[in-house]
Protein backbone atom coordinates (compact mmCIF):
# COMPACT_ATOMS: atom_id res chain seq x y z
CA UNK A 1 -16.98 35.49 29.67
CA UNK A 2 -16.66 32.45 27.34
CA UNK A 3 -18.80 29.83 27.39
CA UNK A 4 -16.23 26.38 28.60
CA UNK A 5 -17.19 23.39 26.79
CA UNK A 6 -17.47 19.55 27.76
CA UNK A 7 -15.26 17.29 24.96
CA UNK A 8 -15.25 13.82 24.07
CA UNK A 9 -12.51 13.06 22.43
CA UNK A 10 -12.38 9.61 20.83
CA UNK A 11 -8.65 8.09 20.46
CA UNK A 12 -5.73 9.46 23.12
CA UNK A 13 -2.74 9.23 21.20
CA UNK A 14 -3.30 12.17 18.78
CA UNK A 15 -6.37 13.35 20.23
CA UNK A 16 -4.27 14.37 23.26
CA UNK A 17 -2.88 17.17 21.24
CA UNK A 18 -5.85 18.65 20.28
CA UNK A 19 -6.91 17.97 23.71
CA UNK A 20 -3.85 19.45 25.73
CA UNK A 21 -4.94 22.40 23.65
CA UNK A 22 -8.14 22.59 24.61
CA UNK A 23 -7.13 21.72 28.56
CA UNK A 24 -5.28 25.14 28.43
CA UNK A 25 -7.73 27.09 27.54
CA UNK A 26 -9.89 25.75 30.17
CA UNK A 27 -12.26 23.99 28.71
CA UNK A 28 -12.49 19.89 30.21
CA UNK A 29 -11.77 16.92 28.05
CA UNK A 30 -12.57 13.32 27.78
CA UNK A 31 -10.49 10.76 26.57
CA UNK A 32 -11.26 6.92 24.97
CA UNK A 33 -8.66 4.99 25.23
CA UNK A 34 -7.47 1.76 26.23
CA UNK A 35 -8.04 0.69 29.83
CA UNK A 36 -3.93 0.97 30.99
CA UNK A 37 -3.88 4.22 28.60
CA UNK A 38 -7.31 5.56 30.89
CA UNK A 39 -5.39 4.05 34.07
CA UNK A 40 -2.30 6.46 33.49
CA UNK A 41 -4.02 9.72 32.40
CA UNK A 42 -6.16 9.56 35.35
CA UNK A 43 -3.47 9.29 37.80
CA UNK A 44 -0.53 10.98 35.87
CA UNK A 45 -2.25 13.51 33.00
CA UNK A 46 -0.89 13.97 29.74
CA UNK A 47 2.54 14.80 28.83
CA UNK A 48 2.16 16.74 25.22
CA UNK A 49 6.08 18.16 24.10
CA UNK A 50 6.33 20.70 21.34
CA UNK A 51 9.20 22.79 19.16
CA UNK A 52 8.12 26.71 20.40
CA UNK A 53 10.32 29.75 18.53
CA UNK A 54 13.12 31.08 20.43
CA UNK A 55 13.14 28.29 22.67
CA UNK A 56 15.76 25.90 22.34
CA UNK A 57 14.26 23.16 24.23
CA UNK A 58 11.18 21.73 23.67
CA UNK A 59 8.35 22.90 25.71
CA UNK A 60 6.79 20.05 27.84
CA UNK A 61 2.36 21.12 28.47
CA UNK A 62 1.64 19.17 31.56
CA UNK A 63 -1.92 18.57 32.09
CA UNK A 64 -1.81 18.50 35.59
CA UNK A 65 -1.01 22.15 35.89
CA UNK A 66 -3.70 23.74 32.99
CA UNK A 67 -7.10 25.19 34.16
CA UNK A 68 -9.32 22.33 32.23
CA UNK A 69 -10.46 19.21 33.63
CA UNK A 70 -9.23 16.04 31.33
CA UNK A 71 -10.68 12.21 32.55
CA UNK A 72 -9.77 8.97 30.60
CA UNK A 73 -11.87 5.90 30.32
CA UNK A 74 -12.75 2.74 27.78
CA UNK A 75 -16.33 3.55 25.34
CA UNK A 76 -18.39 2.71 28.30
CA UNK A 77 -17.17 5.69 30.24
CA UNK A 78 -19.39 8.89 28.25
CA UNK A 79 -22.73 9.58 26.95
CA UNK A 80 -21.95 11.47 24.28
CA UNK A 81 -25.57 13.63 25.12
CA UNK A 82 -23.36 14.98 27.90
CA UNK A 83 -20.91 17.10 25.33
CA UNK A 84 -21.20 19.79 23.57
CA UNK A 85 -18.54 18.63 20.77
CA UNK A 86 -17.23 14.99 19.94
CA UNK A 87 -13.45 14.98 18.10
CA UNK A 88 -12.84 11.44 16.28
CA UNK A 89 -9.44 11.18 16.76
CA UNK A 90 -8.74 7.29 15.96
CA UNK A 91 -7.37 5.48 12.58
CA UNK A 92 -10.63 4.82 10.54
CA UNK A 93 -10.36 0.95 11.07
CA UNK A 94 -10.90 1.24 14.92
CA UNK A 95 -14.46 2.96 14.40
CA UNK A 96 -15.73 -0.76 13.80
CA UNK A 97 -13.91 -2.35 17.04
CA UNK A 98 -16.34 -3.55 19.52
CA UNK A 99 -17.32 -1.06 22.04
CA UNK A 100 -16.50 1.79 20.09
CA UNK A 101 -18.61 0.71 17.34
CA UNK A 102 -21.22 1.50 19.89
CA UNK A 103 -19.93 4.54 21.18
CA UNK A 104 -19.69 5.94 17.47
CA UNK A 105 -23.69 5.12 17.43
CA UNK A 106 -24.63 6.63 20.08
CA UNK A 107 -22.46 9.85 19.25
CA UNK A 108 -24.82 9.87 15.84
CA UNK A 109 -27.70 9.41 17.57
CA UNK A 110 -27.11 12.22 20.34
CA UNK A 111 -26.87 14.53 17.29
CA UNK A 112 -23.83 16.13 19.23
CA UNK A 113 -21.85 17.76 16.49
CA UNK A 114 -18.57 15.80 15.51
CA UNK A 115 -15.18 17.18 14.18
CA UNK A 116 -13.13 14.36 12.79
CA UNK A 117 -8.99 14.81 12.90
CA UNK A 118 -8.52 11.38 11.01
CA UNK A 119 -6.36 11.52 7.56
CA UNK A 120 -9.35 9.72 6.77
CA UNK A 121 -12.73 11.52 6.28
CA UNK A 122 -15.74 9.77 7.67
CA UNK A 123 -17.86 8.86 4.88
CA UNK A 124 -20.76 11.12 6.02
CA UNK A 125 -18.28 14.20 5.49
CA UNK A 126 -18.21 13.38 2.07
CA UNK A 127 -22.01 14.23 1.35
CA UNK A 128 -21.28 17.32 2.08
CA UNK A 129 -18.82 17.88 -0.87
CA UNK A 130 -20.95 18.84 -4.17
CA UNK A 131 -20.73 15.98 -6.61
CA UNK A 132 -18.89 13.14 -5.62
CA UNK A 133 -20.77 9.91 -5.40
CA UNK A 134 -20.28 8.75 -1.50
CA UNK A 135 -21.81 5.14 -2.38
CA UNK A 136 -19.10 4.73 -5.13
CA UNK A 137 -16.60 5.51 -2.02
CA UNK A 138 -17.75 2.79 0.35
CA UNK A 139 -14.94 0.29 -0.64
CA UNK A 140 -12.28 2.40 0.71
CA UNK A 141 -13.17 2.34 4.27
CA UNK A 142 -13.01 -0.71 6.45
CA UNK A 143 -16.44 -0.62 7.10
CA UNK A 144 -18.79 2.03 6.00
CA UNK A 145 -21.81 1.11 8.22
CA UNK A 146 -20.39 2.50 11.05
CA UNK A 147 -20.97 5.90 9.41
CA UNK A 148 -24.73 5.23 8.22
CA UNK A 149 -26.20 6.49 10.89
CA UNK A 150 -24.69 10.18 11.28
CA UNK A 151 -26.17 13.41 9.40
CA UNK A 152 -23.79 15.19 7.42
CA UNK A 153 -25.10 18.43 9.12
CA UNK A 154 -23.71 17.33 12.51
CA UNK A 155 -19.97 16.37 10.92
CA UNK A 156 -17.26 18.81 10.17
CA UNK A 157 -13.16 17.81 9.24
CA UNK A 158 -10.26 19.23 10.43
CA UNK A 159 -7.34 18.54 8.91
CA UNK A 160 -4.92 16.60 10.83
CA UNK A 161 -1.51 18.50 9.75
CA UNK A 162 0.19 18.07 13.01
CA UNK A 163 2.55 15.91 13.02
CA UNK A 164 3.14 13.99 16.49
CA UNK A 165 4.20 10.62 17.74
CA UNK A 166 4.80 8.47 21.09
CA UNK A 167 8.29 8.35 21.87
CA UNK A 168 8.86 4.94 22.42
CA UNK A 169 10.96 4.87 25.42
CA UNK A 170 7.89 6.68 27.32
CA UNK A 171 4.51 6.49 28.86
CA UNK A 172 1.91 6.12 26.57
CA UNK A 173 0.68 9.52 28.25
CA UNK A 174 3.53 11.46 26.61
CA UNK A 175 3.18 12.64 23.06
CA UNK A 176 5.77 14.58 21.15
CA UNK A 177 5.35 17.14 17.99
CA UNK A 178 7.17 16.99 15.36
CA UNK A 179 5.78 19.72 13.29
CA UNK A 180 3.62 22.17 14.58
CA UNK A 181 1.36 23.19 12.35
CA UNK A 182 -1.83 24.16 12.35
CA UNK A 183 -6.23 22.34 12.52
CA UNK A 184 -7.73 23.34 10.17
CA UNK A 185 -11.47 22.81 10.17
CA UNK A 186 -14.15 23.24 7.88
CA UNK A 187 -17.73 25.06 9.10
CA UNK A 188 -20.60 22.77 10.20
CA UNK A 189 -23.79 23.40 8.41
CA UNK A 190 -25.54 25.30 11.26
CA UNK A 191 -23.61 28.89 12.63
CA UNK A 192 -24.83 27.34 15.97
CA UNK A 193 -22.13 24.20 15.79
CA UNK A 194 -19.62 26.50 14.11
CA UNK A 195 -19.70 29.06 17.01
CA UNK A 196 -18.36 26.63 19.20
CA UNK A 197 -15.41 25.89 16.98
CA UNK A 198 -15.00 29.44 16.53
CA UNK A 199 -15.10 30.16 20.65
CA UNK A 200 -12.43 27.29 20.58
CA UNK A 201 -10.18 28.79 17.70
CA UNK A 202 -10.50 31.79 19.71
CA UNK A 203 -9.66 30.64 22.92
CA UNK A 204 -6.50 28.44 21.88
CA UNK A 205 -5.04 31.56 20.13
CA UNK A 206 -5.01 33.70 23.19
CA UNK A 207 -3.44 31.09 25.37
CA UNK A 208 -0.10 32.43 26.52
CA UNK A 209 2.40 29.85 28.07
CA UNK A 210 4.77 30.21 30.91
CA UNK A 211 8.46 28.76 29.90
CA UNK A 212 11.01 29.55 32.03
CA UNK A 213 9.67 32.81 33.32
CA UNK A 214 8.25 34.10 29.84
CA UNK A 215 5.08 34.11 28.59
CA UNK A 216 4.99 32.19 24.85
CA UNK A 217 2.85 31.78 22.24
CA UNK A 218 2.48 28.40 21.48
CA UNK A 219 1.94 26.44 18.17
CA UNK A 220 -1.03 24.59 16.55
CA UNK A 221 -3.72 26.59 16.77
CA UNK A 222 -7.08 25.87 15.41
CA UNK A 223 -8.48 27.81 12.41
CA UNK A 224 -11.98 27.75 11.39
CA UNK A 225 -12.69 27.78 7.20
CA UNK A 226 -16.29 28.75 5.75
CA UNK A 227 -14.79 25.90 3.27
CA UNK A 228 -15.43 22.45 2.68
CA UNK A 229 -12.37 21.43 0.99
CA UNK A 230 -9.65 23.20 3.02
CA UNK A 231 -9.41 19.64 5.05
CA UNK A 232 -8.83 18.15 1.67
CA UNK A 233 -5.97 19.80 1.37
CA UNK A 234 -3.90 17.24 3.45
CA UNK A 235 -4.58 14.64 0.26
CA UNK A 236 -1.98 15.77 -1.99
CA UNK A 237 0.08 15.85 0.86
CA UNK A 238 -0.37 12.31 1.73
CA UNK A 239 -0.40 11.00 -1.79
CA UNK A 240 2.83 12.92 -2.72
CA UNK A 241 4.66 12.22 0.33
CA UNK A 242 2.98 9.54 3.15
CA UNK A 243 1.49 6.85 1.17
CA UNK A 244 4.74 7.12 -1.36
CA UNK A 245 6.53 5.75 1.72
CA UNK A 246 5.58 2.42 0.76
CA UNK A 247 7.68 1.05 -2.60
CA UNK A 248 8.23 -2.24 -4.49
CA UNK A 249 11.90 -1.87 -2.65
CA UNK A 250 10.00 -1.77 1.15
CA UNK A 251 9.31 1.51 2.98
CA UNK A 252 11.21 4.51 3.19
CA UNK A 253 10.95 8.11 5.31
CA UNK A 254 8.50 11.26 4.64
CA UNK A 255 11.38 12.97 3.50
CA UNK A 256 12.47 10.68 0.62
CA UNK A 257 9.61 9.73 -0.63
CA UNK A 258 8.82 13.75 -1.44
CA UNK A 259 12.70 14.79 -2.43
CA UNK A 260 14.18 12.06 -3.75
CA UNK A 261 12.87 12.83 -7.02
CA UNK A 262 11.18 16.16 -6.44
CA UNK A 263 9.58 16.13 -9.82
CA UNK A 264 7.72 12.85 -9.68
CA UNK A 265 6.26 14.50 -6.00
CA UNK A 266 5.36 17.90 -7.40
CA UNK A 267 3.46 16.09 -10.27
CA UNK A 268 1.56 13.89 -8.13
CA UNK A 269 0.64 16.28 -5.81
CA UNK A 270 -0.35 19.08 -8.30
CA UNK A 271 -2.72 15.96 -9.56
CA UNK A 272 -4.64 15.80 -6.35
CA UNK A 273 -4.60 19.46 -6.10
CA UNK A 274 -6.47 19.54 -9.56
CA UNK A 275 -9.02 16.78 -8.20
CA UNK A 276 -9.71 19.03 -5.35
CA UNK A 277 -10.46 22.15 -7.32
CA UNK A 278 -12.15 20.03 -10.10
CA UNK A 279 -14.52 19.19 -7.07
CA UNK A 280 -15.38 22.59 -6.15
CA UNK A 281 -12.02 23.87 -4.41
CA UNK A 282 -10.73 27.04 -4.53
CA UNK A 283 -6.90 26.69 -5.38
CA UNK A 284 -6.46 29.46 -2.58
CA UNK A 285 -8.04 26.60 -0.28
CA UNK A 286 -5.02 24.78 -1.19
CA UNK A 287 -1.55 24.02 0.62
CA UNK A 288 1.27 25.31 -2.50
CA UNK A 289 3.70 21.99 -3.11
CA UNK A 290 6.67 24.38 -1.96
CA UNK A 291 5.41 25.08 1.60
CA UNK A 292 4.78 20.92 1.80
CA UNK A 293 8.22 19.67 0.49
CA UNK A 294 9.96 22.53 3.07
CA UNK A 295 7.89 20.90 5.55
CA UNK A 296 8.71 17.42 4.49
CA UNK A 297 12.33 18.48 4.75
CA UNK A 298 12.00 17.32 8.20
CA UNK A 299 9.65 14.23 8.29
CA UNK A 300 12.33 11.79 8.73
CA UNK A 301 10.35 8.31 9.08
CA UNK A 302 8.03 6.86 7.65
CA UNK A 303 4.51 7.56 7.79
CA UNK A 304 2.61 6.26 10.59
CA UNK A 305 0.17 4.02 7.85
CA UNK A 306 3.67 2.56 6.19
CA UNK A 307 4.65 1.99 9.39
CA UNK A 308 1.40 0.18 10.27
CA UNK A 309 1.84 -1.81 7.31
CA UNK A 310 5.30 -3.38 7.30
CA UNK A 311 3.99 -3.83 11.19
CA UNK A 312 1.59 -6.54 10.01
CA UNK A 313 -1.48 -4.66 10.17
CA UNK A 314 -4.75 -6.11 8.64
CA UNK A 315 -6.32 -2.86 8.06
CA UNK A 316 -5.16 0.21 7.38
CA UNK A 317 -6.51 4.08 6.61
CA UNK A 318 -6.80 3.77 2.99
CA UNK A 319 -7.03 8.06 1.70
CA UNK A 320 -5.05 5.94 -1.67
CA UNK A 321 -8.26 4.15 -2.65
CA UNK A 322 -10.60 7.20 -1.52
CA UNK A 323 -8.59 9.76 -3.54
CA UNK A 324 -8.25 6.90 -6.61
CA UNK A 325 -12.51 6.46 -6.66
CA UNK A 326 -12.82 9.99 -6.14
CA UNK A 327 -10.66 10.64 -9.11
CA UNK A 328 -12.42 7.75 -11.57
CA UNK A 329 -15.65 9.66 -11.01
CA UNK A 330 -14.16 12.49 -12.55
CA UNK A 331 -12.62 10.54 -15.58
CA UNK A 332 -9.06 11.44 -14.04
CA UNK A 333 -6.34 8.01 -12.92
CA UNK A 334 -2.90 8.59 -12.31
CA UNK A 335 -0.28 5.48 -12.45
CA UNK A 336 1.59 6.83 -9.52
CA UNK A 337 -1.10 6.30 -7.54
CA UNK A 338 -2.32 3.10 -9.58
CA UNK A 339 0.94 1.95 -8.25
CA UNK A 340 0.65 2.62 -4.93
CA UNK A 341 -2.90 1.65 -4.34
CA UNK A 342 -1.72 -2.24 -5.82
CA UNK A 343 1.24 -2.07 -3.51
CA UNK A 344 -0.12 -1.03 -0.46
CA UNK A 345 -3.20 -4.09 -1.49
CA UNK A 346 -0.73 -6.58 -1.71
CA UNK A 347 0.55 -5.96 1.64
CA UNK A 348 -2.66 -6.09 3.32
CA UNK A 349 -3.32 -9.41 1.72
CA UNK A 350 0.17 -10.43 3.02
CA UNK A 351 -0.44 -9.22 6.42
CA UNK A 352 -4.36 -11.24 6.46
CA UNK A 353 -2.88 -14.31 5.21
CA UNK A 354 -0.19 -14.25 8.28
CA UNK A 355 -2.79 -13.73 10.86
CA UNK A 356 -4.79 -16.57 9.61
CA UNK A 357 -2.12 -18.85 9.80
């Protein structure tokens, strides 16, 4: 029998997709949240919906009815010691709120291994990728102490390519996909920290769901890579396609910012593509621009960091500036992304200045 591991989870919102996954395969989960998000999922669960083939509805997983144990509570509520894995499942600029700020220390200091699912790679991740300079990367985060402490042997990424959202008119508890693809996660350093993501890859692939009657195989899975760089593969995505939502004109959908001139998407993603494999990638490691633009097909709003920033947000995840200093180390610039990094800059400032006022 399979050993059933104790998560922390840091962030509800996404992190209760990954989590509903784990729930069902009987492993128990904890949640940091917000105290009226902790309030509901302790009383009510969590609500995850998702598009399953050959069902014409979409399937609702209710917590309450899966063989894990899930709990909700502020940073306060866990000693990370008490986990076998920790998933960082926030936006990057929360890591430095107070209370989690703590938390995040005293995950690093529990040496409990951590699997980010952030668009955002924790700066510690990037030590383990052979020859870029992680100092010369510090200005793109929000505040790159809060990874100082962590050893790069203890972090893995898993790239976020699910892509899910709160409908509005519901609980905060409910969360519905959009498109189910699959985690994919990179090794940690030691084969004991990667077992447990492989028990877990294993685990969510054999769950079977009951839907009406039949027994379904459900989406998003988790798959485990020997690679470093097959998480990087969600950059060209995001520079082709979420951080092109934001224009000179305002913001626009997923979906037009990739096909509305197809050309000027393919180019700028086949740029990133080239940064990853000038880094060490294996082009197999990579996502082919076709597959992406089908799935962008049917991304029809903007991305959740344009939508963050025509909110008013101070602070957003900035992959831009990461993949634009990653890029000047290797002698490479694109305008495209010139462009975008000065646009999405001048909003910020915008959005500071208003909050001051």
């Amino acid at each position: 029998m399979s050993s059933k591991y104790k998560i922390l989870i840091l962030g509800a919102s996404y992190g209760s997709l990954l989590g509903a996954k784990m729930l069902l395969a009987g492993h128990s989960v904890h949640l940091i949240c917000l105290p009226a998000e902790a309030e509901l999922i302790n009383s009510e669960g969590i609500r995850v919906r998702m598009p399953v083939k050959g069902q014409e509805a979409l399937v609702e997983l209710d917590s309450r009815t899966m063989p894990g144990k899930i709990s909700a509570g502020g940073p306060e509520s866990a000693n990370p010691a008490d986990f076998d894995l920790v998933a960082l499942a926030m936006q990057e600029p929360q890591y430095r709120s107070p209370g989690v700020r703590e938390l995040l220390q005293a995950v690093a200091k529990a040496k409990v291994p951590c699997m980010s699912i952030m668009n955002m790679p924790p700066l510690t991740y990037l030590k383990r990728i052979p020859g870029v300079d992680v100092d010369a990367c510090r200005a793109a985060y929000t505040d790159p102490t809060v990874w100082d402490a962590f050893d790069p042997a203890y972090m893995t990424l898993c790239s976020p390519d699910p892509q899910a959202f709160r409908p509005p008119e519901e609980k905060v508890n409910v969360l519905q996909v959009r498109l189910p693809t699959n985690f994919k996660s990179a090794r940690f350093e030691s084969d004991q920290h990667t077992a447990i993501l492989r028990q877990l890859e294993a685990d969510i692939d054999a769950i079977r769901f009951d839907s009406g009657g039949k027994k379904v195989e459900l989406p998003v899975k988790l798959k485990v890579h020997d690679s470093v760089f097959v998480p990087l593969a969600k950059w060209a995505m995001l520079m082709a396609g979420n951080y092109r939502c934001v224009t000179a004109a305002g913001i626009r959908p997923i979906k037009e910012a990739v096909h509305s001139d197809i050309e000027a998407s393919r180019t700028m993603y086949n740029w990133v593509v080239k940064l990853c494999t000038d880094l060490g990638a294996d082009p197999k490691d990579m996502v082919p621009f076709e597959k992406y633009a089908n799935a962008a097909s049917s991304l029809l709003s903007p991305s959740s960091a344009a939508r963050a920033l025509y909110a008013g947000a101070p602070y957003i995840e900035r992959v831009d500036r990461l993949v634009q200093l990653v890029a000047k180390q290797k002698g490479r610039s694109s305008p495209v992304l010139d462009e975008v990094v000065q646009l999405v800059d001048a909003q910020l400032e915008k959005n500071r200045a208003a909050q001051k006022k």
